[in-house]
Protein backbone atom coordinates (compact mmCIF):
# COMPACT_ATOMS: atom_id res chain seq x y z
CA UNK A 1 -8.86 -136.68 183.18
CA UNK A 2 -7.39 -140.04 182.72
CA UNK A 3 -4.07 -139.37 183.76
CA UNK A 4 -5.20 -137.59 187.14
CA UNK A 5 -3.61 -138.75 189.80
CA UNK A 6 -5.33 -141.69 191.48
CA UNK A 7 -6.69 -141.08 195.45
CA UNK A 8 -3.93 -142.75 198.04
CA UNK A 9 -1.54 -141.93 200.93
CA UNK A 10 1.04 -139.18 199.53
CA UNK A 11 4.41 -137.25 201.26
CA UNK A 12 3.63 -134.70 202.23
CA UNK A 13 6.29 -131.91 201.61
CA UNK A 14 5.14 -129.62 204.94
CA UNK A 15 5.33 -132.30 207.43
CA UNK A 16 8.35 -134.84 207.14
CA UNK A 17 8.14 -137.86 207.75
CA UNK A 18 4.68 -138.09 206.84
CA UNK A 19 2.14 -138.69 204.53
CA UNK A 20 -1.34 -136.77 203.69
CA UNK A 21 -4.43 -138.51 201.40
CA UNK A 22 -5.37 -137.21 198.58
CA UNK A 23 -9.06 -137.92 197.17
CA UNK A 24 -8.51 -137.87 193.43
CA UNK A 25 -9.05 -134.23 193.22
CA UNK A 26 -7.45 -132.36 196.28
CA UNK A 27 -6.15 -132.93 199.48
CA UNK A 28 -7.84 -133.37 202.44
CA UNK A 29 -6.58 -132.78 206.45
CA UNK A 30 -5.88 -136.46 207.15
CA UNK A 31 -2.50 -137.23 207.50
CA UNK A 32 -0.32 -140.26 208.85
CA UNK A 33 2.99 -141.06 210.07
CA UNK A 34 4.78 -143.53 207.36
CA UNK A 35 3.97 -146.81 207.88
CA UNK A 36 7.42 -147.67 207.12
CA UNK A 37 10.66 -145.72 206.40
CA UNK A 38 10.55 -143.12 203.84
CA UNK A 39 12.13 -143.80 200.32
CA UNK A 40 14.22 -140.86 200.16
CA UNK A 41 14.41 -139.11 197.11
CA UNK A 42 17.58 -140.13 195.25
CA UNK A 43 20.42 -136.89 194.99
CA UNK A 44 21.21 -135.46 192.03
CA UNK A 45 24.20 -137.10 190.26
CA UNK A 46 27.42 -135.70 190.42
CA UNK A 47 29.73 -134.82 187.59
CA UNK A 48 32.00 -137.34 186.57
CA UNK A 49 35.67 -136.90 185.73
CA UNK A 50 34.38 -137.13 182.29
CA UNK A 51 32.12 -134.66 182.67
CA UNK A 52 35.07 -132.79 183.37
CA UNK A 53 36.79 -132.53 180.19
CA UNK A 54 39.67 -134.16 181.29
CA UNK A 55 40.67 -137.13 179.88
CA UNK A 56 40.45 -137.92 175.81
CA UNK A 57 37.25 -136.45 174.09
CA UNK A 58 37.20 -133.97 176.87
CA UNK A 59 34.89 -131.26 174.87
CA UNK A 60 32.68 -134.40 173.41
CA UNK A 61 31.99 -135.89 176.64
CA UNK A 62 30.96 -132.63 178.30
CA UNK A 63 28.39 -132.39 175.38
CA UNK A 64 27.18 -135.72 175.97
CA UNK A 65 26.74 -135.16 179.55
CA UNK A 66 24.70 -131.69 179.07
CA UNK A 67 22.35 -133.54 176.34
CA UNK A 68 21.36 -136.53 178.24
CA UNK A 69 20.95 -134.48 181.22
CA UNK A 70 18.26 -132.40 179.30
CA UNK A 71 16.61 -135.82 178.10
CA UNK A 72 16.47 -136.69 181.77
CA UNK A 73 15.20 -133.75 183.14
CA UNK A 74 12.86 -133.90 180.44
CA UNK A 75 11.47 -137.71 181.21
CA UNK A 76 10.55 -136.80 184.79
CA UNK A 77 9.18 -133.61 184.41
CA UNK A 78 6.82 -135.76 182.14
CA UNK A 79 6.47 -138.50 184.26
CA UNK A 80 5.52 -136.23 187.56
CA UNK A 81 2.49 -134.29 185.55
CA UNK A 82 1.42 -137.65 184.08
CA UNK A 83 1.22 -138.66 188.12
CA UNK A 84 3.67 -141.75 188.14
CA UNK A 85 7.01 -142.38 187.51
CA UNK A 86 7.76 -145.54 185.23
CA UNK A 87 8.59 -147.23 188.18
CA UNK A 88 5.21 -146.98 189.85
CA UNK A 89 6.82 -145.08 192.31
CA UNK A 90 3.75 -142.40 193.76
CA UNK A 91 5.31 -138.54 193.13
CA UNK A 92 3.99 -136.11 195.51
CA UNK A 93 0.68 -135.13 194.08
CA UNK A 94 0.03 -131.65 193.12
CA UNK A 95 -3.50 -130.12 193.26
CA UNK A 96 -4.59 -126.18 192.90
CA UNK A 97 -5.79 -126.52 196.21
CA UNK A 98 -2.53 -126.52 198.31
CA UNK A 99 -2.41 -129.02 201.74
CA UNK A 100 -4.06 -127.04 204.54
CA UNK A 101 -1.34 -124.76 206.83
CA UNK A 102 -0.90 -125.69 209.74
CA UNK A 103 0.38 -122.12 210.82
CA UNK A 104 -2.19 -120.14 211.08
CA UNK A 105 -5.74 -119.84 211.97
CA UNK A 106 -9.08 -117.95 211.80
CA UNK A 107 -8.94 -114.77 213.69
CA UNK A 108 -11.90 -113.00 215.21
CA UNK A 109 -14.72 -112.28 212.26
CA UNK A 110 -13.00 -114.44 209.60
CA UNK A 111 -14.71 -116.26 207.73
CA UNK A 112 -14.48 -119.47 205.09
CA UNK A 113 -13.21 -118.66 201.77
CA UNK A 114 -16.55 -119.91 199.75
CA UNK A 115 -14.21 -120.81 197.30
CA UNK A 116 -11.85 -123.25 199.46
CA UNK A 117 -14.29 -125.05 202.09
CA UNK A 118 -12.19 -127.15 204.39
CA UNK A 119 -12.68 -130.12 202.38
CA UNK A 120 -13.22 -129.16 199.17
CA UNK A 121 -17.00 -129.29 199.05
CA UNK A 122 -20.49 -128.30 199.91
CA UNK A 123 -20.01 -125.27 202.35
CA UNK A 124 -23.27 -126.66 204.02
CA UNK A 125 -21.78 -130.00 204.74
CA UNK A 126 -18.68 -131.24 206.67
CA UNK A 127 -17.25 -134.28 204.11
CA UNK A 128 -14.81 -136.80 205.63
CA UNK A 129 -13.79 -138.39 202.49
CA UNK A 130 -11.76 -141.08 204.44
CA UNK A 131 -14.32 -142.30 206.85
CA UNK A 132 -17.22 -142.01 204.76
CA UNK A 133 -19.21 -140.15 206.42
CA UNK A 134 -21.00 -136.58 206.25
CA UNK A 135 -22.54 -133.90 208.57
CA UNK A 136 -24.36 -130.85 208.44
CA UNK A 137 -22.91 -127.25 209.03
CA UNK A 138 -25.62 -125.73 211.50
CA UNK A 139 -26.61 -122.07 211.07
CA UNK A 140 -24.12 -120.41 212.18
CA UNK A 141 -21.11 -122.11 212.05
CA UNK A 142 -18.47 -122.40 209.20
CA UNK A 143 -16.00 -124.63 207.96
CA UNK A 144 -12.66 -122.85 208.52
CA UNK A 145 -10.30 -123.19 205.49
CA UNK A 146 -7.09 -123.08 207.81
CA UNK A 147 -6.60 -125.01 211.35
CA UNK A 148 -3.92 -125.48 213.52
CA UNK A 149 -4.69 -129.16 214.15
CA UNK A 150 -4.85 -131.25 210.80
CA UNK A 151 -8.27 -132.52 211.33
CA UNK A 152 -11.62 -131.80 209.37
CA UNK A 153 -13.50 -129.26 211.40
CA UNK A 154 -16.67 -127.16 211.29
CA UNK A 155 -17.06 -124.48 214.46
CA UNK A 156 -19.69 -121.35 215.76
CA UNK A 157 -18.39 -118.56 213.70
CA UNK A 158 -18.07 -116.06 215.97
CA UNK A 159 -14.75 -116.59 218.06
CA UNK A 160 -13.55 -114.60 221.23
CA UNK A 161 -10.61 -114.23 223.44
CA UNK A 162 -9.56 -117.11 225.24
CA UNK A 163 -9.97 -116.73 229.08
CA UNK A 164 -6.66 -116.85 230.51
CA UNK A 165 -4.73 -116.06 227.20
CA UNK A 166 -6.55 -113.41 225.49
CA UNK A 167 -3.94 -113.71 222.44
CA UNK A 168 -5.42 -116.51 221.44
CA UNK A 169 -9.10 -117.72 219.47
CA UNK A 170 -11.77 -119.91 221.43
CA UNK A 171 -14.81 -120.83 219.95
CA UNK A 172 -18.65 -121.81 221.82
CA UNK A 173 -18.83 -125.19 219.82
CA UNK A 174 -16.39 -127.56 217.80
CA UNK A 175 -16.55 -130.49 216.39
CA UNK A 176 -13.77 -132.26 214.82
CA UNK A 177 -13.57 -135.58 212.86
CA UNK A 178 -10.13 -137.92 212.75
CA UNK A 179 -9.01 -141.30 212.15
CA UNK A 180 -7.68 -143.19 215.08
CA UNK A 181 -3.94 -144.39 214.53
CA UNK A 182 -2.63 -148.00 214.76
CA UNK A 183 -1.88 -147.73 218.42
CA UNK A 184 -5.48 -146.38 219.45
CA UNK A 185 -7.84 -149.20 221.06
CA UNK A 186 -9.67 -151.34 218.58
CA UNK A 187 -13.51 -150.92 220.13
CA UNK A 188 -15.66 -148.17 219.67
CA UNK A 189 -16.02 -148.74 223.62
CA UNK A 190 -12.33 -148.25 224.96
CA UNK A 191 -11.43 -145.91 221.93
CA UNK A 192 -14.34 -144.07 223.31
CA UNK A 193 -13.44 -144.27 226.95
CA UNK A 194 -9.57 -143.83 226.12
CA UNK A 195 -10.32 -140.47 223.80
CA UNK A 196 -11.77 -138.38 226.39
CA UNK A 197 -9.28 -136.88 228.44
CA UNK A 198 -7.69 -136.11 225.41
CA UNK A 199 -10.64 -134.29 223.49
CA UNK A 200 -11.55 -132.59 226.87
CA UNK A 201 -7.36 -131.40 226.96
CA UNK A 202 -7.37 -129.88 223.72
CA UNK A 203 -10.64 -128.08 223.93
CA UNK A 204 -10.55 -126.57 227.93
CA UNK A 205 -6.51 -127.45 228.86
CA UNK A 206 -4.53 -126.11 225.98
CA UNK A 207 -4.48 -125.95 222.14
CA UNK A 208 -2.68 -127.14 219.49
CA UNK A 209 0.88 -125.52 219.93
CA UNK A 210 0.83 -125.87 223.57
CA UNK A 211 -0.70 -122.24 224.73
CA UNK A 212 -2.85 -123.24 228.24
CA UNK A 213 -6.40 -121.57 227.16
CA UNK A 214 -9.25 -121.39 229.76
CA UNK A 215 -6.92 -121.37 233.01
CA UNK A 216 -7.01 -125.09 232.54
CA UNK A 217 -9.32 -128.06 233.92
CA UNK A 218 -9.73 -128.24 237.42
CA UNK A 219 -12.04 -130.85 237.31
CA UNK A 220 -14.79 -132.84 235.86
CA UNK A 221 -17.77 -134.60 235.75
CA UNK A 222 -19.12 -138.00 233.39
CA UNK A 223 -22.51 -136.96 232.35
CA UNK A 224 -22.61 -140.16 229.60
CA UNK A 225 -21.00 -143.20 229.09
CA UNK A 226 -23.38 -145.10 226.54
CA UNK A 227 -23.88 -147.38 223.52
CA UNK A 228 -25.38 -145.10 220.72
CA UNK A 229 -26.64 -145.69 216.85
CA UNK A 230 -24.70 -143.50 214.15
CA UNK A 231 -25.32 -143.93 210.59
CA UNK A 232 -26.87 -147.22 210.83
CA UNK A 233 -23.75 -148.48 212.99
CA UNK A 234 -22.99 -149.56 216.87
CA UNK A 235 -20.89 -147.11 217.90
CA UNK A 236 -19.89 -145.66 221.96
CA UNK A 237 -20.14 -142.14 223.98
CA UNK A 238 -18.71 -140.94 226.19
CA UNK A 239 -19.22 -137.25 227.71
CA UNK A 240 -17.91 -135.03 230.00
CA UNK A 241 -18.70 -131.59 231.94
CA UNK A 242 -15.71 -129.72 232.74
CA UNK A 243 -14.69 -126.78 235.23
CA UNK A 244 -11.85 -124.74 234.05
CA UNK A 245 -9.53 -122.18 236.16
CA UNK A 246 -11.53 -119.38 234.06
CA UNK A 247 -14.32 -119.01 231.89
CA UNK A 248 -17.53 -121.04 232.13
CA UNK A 249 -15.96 -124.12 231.69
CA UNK A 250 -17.82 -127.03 228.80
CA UNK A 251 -18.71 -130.46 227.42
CA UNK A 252 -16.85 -132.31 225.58
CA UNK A 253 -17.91 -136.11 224.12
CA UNK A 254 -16.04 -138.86 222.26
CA UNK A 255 -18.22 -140.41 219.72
CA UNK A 256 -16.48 -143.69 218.40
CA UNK A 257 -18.24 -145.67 215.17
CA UNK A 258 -17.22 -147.93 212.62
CA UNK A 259 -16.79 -146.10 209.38
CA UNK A 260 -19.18 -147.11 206.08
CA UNK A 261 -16.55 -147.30 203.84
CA UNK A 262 -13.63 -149.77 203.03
CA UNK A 263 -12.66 -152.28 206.23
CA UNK A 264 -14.99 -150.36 208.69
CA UNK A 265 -12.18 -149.22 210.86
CA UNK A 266 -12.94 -147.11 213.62
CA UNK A 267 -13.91 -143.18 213.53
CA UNK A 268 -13.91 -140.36 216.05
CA UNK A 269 -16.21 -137.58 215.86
CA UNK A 270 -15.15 -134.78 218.81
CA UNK A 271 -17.73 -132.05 220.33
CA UNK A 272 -16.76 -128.96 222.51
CA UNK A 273 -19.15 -126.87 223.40
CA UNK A 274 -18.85 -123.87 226.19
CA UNK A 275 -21.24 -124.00 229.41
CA UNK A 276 -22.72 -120.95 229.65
CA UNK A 277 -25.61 -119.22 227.88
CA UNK A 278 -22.84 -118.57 224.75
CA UNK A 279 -22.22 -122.26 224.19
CA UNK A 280 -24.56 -124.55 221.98
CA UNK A 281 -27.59 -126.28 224.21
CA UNK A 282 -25.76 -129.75 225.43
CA UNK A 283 -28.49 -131.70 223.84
CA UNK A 284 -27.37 -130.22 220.34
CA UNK A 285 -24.49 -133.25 220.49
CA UNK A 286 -27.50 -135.59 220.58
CA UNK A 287 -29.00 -134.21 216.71
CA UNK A 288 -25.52 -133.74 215.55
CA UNK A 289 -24.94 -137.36 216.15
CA UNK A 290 -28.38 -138.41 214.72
CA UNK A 291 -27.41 -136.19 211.65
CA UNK A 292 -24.25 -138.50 210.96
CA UNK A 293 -24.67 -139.85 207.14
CA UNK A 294 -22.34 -142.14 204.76
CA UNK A 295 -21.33 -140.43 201.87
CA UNK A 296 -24.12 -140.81 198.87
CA UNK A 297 -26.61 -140.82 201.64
CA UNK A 298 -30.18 -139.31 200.18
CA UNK A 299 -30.05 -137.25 203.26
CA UNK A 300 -27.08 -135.03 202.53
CA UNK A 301 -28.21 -133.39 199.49
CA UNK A 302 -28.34 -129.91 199.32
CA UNK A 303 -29.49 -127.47 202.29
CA UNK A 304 -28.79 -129.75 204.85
CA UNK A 305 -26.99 -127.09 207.03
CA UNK A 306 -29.86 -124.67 207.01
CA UNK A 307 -31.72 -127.21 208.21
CA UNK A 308 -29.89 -127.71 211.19
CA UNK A 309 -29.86 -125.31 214.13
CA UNK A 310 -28.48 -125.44 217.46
């Protein structure tokens, strides 16, 4: 369609203040603060005394007024479904596949809608659009359609009640793929190094809207700390064991590569997986990392999923 919308950094209308990318085709779950203030969206105009009536030519006036308001209403709704104003100015893009909410999440037996994978694509295959870069959905695991964190995701999909907060969802394995912002270090190394606490805080200390899950860490343990090859690229590791107030407890690991596309900037790739004979064997991180592909990649086509099991 060559008036579609072209891929870029959009607003996005659920979270102010920031913006969300959009592919070409749909959105996906990486957002971004603005990188500088928002253009506001200029008010409606108010009626003028003309408008009014008052004054000489009251009744012509108001009639003038009315038309040219219909002629403007007219031009944008125009200009928005052709994608662009005159101006150049980006509207906010609309797709049939809405922005993710952040609101809700899987509960217990859900599964992925086959029609609305988490990125739009291959059910069998975890597609970070932005970084380049694919992996395979093991057996067993899904792509939810829904999470509360805006980050591309693929999980075990069985869940269970969260030790120490049995309202909320765990899962045995997770792994998550984001784009580091500005402010994060600028080597796979310290990215690596400063991610960790963080990944192993979300996954064993307390989710997304600030519920403590597991009874919290009480401690842990560097099992890794190591240069590693991911897609044909120098990237850094870094994993941990953790012991939580209740529950078995888990790994977590901060995998930090350049991406394949564009300038190369830095990618994260987080895994979670429970101790415990529930969890995913640790050494499954190892041939999810070796199954890392740039987009196009021979590799990734068709069945790749099936193909990998924990």
């Amino acid at each position: 369609m060559s008036n579609a919308t072209p891929p870029g950094w959009y607003p996005d209308t659920a979270v102010p203040g920031h913006e969300r990318w959009w592919d070409g085709t749909a959105w996906t779950a990486h957002t971004r603060p603005y990188a500088a203030p928002a253009q506001p969206y200029a008010p409606a105009p108010s009626a003028s005394p003309a408008a009014s009536g008052r004054g000489s030519g009251g009744g012509r006036i108001v009639a003038m007024v009315v038309a040219g308001a219909v002629v403007v209403g007219a031009a944008v709704t125009g200009a928005l479904l052709l994608g662009r104003d005159d101006d150049g100015t980006p509207p906010v893009a609309r797709s049939s596949t809405p922005p993710p909410d952040t609101a809700t999440h899987d509960g217990p037996g859900d599964s992925p809608s086959p029609d609305a994978p988490a990125d739009g694509g291959d059910p069998a295959v975890l597609v970070d659009q932005l970084n380049g870069i694919t992996l395979p959905v093991p057996d067993g695991w899904k792509k939810p359609e829904d999470t509360v964190e805006e980050v591309l995701t693929m999980r075990t999909a069985r869940s269970y009640s969260c030790p120490g907060s049995s309202a909320d969802f765990c899962y045995h394995g997770t792994v998550t793929t984001r784009t580091p912002v500005a402010a994060d270090a600028d080597t796979a190394e310290k990215l690596a190094r400063d991610d960790i606490a963080d990944a192993a805080d979300a996954a064993y200390e307390e989710n997304a809207v600030g519920t403590r899950i597991h009874g919290g860490i009480t401690s842990h343990k560097q099992l890794a700390a190591a240069s590693v090859s991911v897609a044909g690229r120098t990237g850094y590791e870094v994993r941990w064991r953790v012991v939580t107030g209740k529950g078995p407890g888990g790994y977590v690991q901060s995998l930090v590569f350049p991406s394949s596309v564009g300038s190369e900037s830095l990618v994260v790739v987080r895994y979670a997986f429970d101790a415990g004979p529930d969890g995913p064997p640790l050494s499954f991180m190892d041939t999810l990392t070796k199954s890392i592909r740039p987009i196009g990649d021979s590799a990734t086509n068709g069945g790749v999923g099936s193909s990998v099991a924990p």
